[in-house]
C-alpha atoms as a PDB file:
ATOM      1  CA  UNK A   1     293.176 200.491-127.434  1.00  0.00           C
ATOM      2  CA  UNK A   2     295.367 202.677-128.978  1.00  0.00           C
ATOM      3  CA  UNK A   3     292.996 205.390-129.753  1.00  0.00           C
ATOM      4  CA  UNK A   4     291.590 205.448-126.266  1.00  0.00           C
ATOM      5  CA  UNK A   5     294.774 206.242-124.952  1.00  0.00           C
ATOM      6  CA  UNK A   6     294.849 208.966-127.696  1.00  0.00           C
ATOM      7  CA  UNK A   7     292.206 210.321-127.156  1.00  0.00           C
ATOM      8  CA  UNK A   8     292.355 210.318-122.778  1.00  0.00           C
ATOM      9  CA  UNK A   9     295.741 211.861-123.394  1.00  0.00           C
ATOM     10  CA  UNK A  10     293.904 214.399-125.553  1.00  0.00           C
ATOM     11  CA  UNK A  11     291.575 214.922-123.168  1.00  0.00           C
ATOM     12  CA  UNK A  12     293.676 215.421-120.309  1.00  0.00           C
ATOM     13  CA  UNK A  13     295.950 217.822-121.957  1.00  0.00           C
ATOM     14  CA  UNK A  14     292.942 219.615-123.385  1.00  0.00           C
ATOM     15  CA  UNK A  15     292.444 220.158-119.617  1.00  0.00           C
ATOM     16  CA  UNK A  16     295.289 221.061-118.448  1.00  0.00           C
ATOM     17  CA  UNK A  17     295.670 223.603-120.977  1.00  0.00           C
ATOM     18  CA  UNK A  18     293.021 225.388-120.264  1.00  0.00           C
ATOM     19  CA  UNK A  19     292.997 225.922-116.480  1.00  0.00           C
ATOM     20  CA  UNK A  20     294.494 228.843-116.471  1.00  0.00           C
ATOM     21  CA  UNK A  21     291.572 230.285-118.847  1.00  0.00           C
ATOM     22  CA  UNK A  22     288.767 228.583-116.266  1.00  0.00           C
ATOM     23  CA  UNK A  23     290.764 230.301-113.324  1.00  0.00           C
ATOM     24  CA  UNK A  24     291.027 233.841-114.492  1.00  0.00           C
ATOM     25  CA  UNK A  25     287.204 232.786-115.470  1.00  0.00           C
ATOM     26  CA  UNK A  26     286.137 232.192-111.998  1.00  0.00           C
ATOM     27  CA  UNK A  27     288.480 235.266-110.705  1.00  0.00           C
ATOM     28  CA  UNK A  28     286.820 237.612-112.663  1.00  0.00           C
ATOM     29  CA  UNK A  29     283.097 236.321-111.930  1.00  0.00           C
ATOM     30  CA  UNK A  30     284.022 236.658-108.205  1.00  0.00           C
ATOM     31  CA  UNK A  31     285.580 240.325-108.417  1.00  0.00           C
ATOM     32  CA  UNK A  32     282.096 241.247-109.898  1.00  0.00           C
ATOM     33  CA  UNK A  33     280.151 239.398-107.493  1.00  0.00           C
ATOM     34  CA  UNK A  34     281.718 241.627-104.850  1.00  0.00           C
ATOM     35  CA  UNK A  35     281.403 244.451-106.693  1.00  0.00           C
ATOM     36  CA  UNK A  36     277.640 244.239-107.423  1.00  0.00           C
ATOM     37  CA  UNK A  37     277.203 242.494-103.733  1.00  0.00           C
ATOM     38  CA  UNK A  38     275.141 239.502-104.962  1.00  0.00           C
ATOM     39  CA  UNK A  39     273.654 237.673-102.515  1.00  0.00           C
ATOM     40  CA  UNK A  40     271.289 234.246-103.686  1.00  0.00           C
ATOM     41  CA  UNK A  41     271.450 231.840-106.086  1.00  0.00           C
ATOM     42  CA  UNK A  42     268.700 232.337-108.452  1.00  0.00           C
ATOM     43  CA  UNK A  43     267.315 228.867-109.200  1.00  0.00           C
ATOM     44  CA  UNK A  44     263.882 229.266-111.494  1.00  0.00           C
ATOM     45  CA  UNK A  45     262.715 231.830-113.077  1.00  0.00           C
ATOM     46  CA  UNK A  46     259.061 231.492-111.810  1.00  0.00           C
ATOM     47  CA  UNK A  47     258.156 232.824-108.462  1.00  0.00           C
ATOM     48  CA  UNK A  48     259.569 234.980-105.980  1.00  0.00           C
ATOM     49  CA  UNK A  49     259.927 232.250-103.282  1.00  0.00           C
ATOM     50  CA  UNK A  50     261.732 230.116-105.583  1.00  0.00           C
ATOM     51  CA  UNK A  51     263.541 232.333-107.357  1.00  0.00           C
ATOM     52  CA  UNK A  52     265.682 233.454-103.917  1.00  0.00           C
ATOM     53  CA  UNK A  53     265.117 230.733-101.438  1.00  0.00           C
ATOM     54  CA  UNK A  54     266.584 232.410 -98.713  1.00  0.00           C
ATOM     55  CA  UNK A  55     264.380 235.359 -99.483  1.00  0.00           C
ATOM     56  CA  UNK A  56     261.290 233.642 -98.706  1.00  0.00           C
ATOM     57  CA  UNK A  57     258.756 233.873 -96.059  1.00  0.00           C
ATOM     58  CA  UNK A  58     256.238 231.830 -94.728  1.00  0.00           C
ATOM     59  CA  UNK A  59     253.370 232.830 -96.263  1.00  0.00           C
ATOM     60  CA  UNK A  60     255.248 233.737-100.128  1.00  0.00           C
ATOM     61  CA  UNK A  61     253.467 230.238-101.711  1.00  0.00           C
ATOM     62  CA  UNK A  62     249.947 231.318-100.830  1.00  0.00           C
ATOM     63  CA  UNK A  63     250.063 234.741-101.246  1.00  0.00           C
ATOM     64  CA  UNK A  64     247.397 234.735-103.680  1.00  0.00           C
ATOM     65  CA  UNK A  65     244.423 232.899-101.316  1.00  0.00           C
ATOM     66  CA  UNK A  66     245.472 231.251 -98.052  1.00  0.00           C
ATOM     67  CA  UNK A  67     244.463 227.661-100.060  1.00  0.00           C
ATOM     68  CA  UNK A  68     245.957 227.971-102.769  1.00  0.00           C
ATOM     69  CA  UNK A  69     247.694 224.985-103.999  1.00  0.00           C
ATOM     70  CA  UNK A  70     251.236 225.710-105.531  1.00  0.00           C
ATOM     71  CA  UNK A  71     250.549 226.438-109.299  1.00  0.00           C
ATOM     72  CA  UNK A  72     254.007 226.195-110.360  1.00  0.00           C
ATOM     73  CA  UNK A  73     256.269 222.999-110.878  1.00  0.00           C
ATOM     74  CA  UNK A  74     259.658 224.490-109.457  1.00  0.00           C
ATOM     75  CA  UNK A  75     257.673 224.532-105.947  1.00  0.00           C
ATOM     76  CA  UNK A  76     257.379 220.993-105.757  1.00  0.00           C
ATOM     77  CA  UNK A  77     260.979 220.362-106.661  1.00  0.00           C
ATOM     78  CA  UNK A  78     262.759 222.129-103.806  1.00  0.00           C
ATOM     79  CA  UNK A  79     262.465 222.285 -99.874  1.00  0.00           C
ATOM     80  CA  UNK A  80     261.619 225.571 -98.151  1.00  0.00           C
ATOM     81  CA  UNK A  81     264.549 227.092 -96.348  1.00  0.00           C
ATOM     82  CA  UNK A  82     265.446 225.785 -92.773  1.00  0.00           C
ATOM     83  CA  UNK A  83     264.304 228.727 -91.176  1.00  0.00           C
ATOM     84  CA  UNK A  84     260.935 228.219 -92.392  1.00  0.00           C
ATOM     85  CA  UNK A  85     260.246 223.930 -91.634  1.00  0.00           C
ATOM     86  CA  UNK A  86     262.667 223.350 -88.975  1.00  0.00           C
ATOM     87  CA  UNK A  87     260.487 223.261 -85.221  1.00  0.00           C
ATOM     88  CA  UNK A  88     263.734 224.752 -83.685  1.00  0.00           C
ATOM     89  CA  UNK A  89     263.855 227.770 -85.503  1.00  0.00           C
ATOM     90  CA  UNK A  90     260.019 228.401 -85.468  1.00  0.00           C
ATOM     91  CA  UNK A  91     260.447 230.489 -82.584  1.00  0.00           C
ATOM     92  CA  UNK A  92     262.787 232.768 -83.218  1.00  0.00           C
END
């Protein structure tokens, strides 16, 4: 019991010790994610359409025969975009 408590106290010194380290961190990623205007998360390394979701078009998954059935696993793991499956922005 004793060494649980140790070792939580440990823990949540540990922690609190090194927020200020994590927070100039995080500053420092944002200043350069202004400065080199990044725009997407890039998720998988694979294809285009799932490297930049937001980046995608319609036809990006079958760009290599209208039939084609998605050759790479990453495709199956994620939802297209909004703006590509929702009916109310089909139209637009």
């Amino acid at each position: 019991m004793l060494l649980g408590a140790l070792v939580l106290g440990a823990s949540l010194l540990h922690a609190a010790l090194g927020q200020p380290a994590a927070r100039a961190h995080s500053e420092a990623s944002q200043e350069l994610v202004r400065e080199l205007r990044l725009t997407g998360l890039a998720l998988f390394t694979e294809a285009r359409y799932t490297r930049h979701p937001a980046h995608t078009d319609r036809f990006a998954p079958f760009q290599n025969h209208p039939t084609a059935l998605e050759h790479f696993p990453s495709g199956s793991l994620m939802r297209p975009p909004a703006h590509l499956h929702d009916p109310a922005h089909l139209h637009d």
